[in-house]
Protein backbone atom coordinates (compact mmCIF):
# COMPACT_ATOMS: atom_id res chain seq x y z
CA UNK A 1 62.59 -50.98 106.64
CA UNK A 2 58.80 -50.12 106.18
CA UNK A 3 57.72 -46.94 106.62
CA UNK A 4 54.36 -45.72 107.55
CA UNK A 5 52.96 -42.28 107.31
CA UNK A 6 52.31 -41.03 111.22
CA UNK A 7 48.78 -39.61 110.55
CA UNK A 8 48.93 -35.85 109.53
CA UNK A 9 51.82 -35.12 111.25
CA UNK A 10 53.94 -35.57 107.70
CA UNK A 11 56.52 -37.93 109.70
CA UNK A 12 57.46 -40.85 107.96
CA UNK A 13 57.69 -43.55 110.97
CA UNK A 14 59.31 -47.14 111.14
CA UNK A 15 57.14 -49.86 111.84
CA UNK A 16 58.96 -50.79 114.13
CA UNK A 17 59.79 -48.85 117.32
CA UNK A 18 62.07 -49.07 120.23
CA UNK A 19 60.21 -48.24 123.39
CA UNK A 20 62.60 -47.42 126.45
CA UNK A 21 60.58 -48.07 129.41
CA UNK A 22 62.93 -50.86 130.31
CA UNK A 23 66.36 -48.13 130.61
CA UNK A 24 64.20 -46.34 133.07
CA UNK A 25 64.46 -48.84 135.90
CA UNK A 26 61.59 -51.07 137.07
CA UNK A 27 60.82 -53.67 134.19
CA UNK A 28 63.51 -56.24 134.55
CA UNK A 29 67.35 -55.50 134.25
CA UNK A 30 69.05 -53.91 130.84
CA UNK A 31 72.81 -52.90 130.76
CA UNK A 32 73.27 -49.19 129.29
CA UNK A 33 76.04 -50.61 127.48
CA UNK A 34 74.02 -52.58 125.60
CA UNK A 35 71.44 -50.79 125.51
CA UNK A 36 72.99 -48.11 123.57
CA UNK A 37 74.49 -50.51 121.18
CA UNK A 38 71.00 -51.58 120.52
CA UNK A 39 70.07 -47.76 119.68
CA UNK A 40 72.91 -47.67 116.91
CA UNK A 41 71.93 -51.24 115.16
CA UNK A 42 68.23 -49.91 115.24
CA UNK A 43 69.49 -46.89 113.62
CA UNK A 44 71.38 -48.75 110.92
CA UNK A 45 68.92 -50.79 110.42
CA UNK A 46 66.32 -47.74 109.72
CA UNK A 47 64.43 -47.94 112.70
CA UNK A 48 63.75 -44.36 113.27
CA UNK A 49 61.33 -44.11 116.19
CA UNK A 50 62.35 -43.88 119.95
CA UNK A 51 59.88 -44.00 122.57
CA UNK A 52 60.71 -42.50 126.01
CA UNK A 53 58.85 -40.98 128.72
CA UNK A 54 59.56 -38.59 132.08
CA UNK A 55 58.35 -40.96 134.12
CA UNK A 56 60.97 -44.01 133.46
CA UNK A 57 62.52 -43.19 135.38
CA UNK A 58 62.24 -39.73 135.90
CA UNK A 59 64.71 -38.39 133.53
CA UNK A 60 67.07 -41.82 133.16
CA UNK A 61 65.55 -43.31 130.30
CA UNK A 62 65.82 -39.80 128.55
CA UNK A 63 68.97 -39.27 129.80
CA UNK A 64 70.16 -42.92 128.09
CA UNK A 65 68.62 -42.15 124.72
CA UNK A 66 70.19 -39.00 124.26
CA UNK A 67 73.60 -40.79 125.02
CA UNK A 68 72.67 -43.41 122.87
CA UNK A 69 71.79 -41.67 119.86
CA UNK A 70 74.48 -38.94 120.52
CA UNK A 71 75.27 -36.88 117.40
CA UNK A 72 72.76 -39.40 115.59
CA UNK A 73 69.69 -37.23 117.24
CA UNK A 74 68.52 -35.79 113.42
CA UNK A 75 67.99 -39.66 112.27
CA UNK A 76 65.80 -40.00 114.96
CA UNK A 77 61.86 -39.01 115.89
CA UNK A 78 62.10 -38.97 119.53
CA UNK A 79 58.57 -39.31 121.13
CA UNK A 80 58.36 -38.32 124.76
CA UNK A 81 55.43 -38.03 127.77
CA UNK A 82 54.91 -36.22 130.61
CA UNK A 83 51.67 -35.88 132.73
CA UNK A 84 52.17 -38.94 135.60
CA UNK A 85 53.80 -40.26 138.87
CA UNK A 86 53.95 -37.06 140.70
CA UNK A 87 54.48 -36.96 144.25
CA UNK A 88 52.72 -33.95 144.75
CA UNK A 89 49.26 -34.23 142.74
CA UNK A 90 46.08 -35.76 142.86
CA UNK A 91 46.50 -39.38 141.96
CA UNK A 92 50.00 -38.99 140.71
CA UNK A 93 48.45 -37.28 137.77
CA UNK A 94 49.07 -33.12 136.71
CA UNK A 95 48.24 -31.55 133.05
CA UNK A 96 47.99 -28.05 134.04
CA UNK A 97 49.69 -25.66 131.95
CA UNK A 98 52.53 -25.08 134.73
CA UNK A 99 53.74 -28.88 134.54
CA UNK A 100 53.65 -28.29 130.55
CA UNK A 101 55.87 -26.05 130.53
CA UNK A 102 58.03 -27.13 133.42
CA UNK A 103 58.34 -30.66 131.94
CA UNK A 104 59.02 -30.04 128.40
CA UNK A 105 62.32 -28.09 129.39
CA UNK A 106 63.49 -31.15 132.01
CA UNK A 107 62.83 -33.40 128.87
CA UNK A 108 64.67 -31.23 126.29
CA UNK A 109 67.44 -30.74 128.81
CA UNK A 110 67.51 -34.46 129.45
CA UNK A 111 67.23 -35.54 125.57
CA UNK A 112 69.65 -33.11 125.00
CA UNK A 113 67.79 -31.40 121.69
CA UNK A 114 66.01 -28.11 121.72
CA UNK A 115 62.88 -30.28 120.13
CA UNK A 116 60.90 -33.35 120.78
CA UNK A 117 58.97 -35.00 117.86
CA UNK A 118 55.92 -36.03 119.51
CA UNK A 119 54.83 -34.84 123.01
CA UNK A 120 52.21 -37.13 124.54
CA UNK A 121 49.89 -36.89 127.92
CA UNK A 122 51.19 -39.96 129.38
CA UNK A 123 47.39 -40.58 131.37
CA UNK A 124 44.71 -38.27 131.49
CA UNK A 125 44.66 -35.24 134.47
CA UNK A 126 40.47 -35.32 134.78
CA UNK A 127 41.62 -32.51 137.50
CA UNK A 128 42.38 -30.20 135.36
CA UNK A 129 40.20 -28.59 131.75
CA UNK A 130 41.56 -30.97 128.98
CA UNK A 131 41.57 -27.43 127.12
CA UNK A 132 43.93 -26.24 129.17
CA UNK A 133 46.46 -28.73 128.61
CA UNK A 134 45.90 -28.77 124.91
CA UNK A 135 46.57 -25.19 124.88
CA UNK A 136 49.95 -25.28 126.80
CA UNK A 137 50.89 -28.25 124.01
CA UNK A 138 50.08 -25.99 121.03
CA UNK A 139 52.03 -23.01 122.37
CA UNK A 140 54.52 -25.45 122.27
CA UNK A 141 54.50 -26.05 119.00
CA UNK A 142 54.09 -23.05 117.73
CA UNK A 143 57.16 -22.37 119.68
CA UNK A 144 59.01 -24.76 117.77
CA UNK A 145 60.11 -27.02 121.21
CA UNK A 146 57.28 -29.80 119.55
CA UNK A 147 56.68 -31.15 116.14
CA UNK A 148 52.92 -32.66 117.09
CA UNK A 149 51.29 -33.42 120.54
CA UNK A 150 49.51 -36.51 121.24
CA UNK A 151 47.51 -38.40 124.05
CA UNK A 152 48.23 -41.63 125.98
CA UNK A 153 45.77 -44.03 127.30
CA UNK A 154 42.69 -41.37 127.31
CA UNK A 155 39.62 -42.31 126.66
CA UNK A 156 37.40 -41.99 123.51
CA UNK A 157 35.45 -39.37 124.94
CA UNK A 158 38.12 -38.15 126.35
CA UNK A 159 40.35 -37.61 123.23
CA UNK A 160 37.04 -36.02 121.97
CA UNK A 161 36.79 -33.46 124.57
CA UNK A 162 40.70 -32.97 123.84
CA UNK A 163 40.41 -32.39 120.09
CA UNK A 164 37.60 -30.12 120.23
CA UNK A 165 40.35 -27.74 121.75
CA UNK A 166 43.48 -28.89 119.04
CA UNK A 167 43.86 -31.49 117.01
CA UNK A 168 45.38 -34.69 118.58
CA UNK A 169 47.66 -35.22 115.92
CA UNK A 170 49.08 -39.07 118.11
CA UNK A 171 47.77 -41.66 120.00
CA UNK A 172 49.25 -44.75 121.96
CA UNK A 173 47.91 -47.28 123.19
CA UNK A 174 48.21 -51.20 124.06
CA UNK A 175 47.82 -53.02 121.23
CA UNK A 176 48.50 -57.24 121.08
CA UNK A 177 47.09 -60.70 120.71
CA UNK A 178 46.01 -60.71 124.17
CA UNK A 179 45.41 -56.97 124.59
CA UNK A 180 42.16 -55.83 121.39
CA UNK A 181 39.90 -52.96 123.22
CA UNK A 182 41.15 -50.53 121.33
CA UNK A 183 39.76 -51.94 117.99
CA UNK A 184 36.41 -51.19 119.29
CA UNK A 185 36.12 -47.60 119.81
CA UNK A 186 39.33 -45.95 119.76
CA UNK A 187 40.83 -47.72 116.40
CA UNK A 188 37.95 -46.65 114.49
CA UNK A 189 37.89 -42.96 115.79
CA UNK A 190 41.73 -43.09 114.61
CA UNK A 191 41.36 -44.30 111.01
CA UNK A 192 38.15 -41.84 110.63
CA UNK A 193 40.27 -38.83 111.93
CA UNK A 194 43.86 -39.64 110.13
CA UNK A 195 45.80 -39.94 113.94
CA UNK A 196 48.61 -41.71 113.90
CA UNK A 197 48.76 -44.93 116.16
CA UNK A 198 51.45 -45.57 118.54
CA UNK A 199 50.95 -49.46 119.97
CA UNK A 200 52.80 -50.26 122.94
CA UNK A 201 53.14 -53.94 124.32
CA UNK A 202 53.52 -55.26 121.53
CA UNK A 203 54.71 -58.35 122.79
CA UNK A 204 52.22 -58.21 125.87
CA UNK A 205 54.99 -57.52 128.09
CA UNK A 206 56.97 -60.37 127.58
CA UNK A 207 54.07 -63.04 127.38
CA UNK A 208 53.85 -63.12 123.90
CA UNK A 209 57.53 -63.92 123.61
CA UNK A 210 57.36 -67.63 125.04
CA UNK A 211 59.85 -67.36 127.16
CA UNK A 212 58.09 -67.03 130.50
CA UNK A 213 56.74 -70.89 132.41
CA UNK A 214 54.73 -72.16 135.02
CA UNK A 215 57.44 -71.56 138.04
CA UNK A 216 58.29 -68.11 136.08
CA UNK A 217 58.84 -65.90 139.07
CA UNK A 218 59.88 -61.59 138.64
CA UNK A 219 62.34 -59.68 140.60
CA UNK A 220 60.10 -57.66 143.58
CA UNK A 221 61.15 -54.26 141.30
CA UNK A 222 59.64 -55.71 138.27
CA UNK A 223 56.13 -54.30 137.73
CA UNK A 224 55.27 -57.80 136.42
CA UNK A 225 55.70 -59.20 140.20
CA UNK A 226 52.99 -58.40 142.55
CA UNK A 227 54.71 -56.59 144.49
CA UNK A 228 55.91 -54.22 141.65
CA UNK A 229 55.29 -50.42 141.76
CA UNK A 230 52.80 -50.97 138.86
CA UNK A 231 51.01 -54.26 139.75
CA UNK A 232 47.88 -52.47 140.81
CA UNK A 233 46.69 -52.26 137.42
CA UNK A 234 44.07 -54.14 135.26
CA UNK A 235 46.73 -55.02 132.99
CA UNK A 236 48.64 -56.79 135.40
CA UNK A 237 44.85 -58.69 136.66
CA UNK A 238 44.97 -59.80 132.61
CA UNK A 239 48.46 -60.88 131.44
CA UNK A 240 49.81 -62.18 135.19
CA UNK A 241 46.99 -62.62 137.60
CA UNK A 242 46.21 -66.07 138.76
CA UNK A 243 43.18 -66.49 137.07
CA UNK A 244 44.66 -65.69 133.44
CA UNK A 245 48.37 -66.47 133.66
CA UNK A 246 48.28 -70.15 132.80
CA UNK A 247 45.53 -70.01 130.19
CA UNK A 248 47.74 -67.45 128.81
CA UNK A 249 50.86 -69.29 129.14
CA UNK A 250 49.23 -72.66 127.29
CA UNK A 251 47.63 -70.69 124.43
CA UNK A 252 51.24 -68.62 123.64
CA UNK A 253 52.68 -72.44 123.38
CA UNK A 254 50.39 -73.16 120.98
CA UNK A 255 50.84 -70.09 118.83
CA UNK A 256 54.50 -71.25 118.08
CA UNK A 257 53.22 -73.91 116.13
CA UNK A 258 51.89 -71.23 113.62
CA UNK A 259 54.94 -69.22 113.82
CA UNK A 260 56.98 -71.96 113.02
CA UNK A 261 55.00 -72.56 109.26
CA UNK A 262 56.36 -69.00 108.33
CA UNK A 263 59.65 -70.15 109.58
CA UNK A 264 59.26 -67.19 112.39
CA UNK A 265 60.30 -66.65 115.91
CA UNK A 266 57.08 -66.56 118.28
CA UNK A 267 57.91 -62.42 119.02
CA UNK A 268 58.39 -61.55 114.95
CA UNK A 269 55.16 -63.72 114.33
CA UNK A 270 53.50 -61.63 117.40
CA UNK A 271 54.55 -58.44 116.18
CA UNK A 272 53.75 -59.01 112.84
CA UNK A 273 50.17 -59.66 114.51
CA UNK A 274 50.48 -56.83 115.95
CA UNK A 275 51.51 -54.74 112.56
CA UNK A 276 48.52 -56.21 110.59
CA UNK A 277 45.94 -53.64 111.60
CA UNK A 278 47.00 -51.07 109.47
CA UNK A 279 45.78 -48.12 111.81
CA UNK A 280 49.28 -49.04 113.60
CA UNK A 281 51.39 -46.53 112.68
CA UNK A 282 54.24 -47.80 114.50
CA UNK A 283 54.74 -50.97 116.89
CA UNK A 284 57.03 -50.59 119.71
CA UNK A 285 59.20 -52.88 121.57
CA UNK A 286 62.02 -53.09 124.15
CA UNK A 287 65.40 -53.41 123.21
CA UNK A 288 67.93 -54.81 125.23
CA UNK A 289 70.63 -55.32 123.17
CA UNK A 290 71.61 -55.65 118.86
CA UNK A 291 70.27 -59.10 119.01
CA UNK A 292 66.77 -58.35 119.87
CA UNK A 293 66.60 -55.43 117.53
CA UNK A 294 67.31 -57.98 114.87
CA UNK A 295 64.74 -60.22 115.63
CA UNK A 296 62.38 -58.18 115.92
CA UNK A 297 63.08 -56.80 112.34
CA UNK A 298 61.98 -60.26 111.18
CA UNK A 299 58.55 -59.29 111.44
CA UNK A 300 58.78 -57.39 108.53
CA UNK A 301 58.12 -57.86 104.46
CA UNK A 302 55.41 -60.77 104.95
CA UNK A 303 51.58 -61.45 106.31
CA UNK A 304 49.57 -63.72 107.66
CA UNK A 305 47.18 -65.60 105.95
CA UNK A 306 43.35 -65.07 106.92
CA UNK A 307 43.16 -68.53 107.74
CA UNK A 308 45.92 -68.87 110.29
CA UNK A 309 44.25 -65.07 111.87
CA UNK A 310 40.87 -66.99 112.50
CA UNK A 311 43.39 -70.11 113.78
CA UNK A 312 45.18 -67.59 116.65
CA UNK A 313 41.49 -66.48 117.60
CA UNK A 314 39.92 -70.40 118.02
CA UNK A 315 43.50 -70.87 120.41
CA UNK A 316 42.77 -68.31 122.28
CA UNK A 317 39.24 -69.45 122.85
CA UNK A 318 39.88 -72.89 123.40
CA UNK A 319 41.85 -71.43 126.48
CA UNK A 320 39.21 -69.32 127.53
CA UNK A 321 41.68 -66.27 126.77
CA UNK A 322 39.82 -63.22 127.27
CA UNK A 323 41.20 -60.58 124.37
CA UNK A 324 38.53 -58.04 125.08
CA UNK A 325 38.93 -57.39 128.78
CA UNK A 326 36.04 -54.81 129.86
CA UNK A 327 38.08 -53.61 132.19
CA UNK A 328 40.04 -50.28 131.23
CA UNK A 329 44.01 -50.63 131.65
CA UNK A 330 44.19 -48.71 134.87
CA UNK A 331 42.56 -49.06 138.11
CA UNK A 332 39.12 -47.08 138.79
C-alpha cells in the first residue's frame, strides 16, 4: 500500500480510499453483505481510509461502516460530514454551532467510536458566520470527539474566510479526468498551506469506468437519472447531460487504448490519473464488493508517462470534452 502524509494532521493515509456514499441509498444498488466484505479485504489489503457522511443516508451508511469494520475500528481513519440535506434549514444547509454539536454525537453513536478522524462541512452554510462553525469544530477537538476538521466543496475564498478563524487542517473535493477546477485555485492554495486533499469521484461517477453505453439508462433513485434526488446539479449538466454524455462516452473508449499499453483496467489507469497530482492525499472510490477493492489497488506502484498525459488531454479535445467546466459543482 502507499501511504501519503494527510497534510499536518500527522495521519498517515492510503492512497486509496473507500468512499461509502453508495451504502447510504440513492447511487445504484450495493448488498451490505458485500459491502462489508469489501471493508475487511480493504483492510487487509492496507487501505486505511473510510469515507462516510450523515447525509447518506442519514445515519445508514455510518451505521454499515461501523458494522463493517466492527472490532477493526483502530485500523481505520474514519472521515465523516455533517452540514447538508436538512429538512428544516435554509437550502438544506445548517453550520451553526447547535447542529455541530447535535450531529457529531448522532455520528459517533452511529459509527459506534467515541472519535471521528476527520470531521468535514459537507457544503458551505453562507447563513451562518463561517467563524462560528469553525469554533464549534475546534471545541471538538480539543474535546477529543475529533482528530482534525476539514471543509467540503467551499470555495477558495471561502476556505479563506474559514481558516482565518482555525486552521482547515482537510479538504475534499472532485477530482478526475473529466472533473480539473480544482487545479486552478483551490490545488494551489492546498500545496502552499500543507492541507491534506481528499478527491472524491475519482472515477467520475462511474463514467470513467467504461462500463456505461449509448442506451445506458439509471434506476429513477439513482442521482445519475434525471429524475434522481441529486440531478439538479452542475455535475450532473457535465458527466450525464445531453449535451456532454456522448462526447464523454466516445473519449472514455478511447482512453482504454492507453490503459491497455500499461496492461491496466480503464478504472486503475483512471485512478492512477487521478493519484498523479501529488496534492491528492487520498483518492476515494466506491466499493461494492472484494473484487472491486482489488482492482482498484492496481492503480498503485507505477506512472504514467508525460507523453501518454498530453495523449489523454488531445482525446479529450478531439471530443470537445470540456475538463474545466466554469460552472461550480452545485446549482446557484
Amino acid at each position: 500500500m502507499e501511504y501519503r502524509s494527510f497534510g499536518q494532521t500527522g495521519i498517515q493515509i492510503s492512497a486509496i480510499g473507500i468512499g461509502c456514499w453508495e451504502i447510504g441509498g440513492g447511487y445504484g444498488s450495493i448488498e451490505e453483505a458485500e459491502f462489508i466484505k469489501a471493508v475487511n479485504y480493504a483492510l487487509d489489503r492496507g487501505i486505511n481510509c473510510f469515507d462516510t457522511a450523515e447525509a447518506y443516508g442519514f445515519g445508514a451508511s455510518e451505521k454499515s461502516l461501523a458494522k463493517a469494520l466492527g472490532k477493526r475500528r483502530k485500523e481505520a481513519v474514519i472521515t465523516t460530514k455533517f452540514g447538508v440535506g436538512y429538512q428544516d434549514a435554509p437550502n438544506f444547509r445548517d453550520g451553526s454551532r447547535k447542529r455541530v454539536m447535535e450531529s457529531i454525537e448522532k455520528s459517533l453513536r452511529n459509527l459506534e467510536t467515541d472519535f471521528v478522524d476527520v470531521y468535514l462541512v459537507h457544503w458551505p452554510d453562507r447563513n451562518t458566520p463561517f467563524e462560528e462553525t469553525m469554533g464549534a469544530l475546534d471545541d471538538l477537538v480539543k474535546q477529543g470527539k475529533v482528530r482534525a476538521v476539514g471543509l467540503s466543496n467551499f470555495k477558495l475564498e471561502e476556505i479563506k474566510r474559514c481558516m482565518s478563524a482555525r486552521r482547515v487542517d482537510v479538504v475534499q473535493y472532485c477530482w478526475n479526468m473529466l472533473d480539473r477546477r480544482m487545479e486552478t485555485e483551490i490545488f494551489p492554495y492546498c500545496r502552499e498551506h500543507n492541507i491534506g486533499v481528499m478527491a472524491y469521484g475519482s472515477l467520475a461517477y462511474g463514467m470513467l469506468t467504461g462500463a456505461f453505453t449509448e442506451e445506458m439508462t439509471f434506476d429513477k433513485s439513482d442521482w445519475r437519472s434525471k429524475r434522481g434526488q441529486l440531478a439538479n446539479l452542475n455535475l450532473f449538466q457535465h458527466l450525464f447531460g445531453p449535451e456532454h454524455y456522448l462526447k464523454n462516452l466516445r473519449a472514455v473508449a478511447e482512453l482504454k487504448t492507453i490503459a491497455q499499453r500499461y496492461g491496466k483496467t480503464l478504472p486503475q489507469f483512471a485512478l492512477r490519473w487521478t493519484l498523479s497530482n501529488q496534492v491528492i492525499s487520498t483518492a476515494l472510490v466506491g466499493c461494492r464488493n472484494p473484487h472491486e477493492v482489488e482492482d482498484n489497488l492496481g492503480a498503485l506502484g507505477w506512472s504514467i508517462s508525460e507523453a501518454d498525459m498530453k495523449e489523454i488531454d488531445a482525446i479529450f479535445a478531439r471530443h470537445g470534452v470540456v475538463t474545466k467546466p466554469s460552472v461550480w459543482l452545485e446549482t446557484e
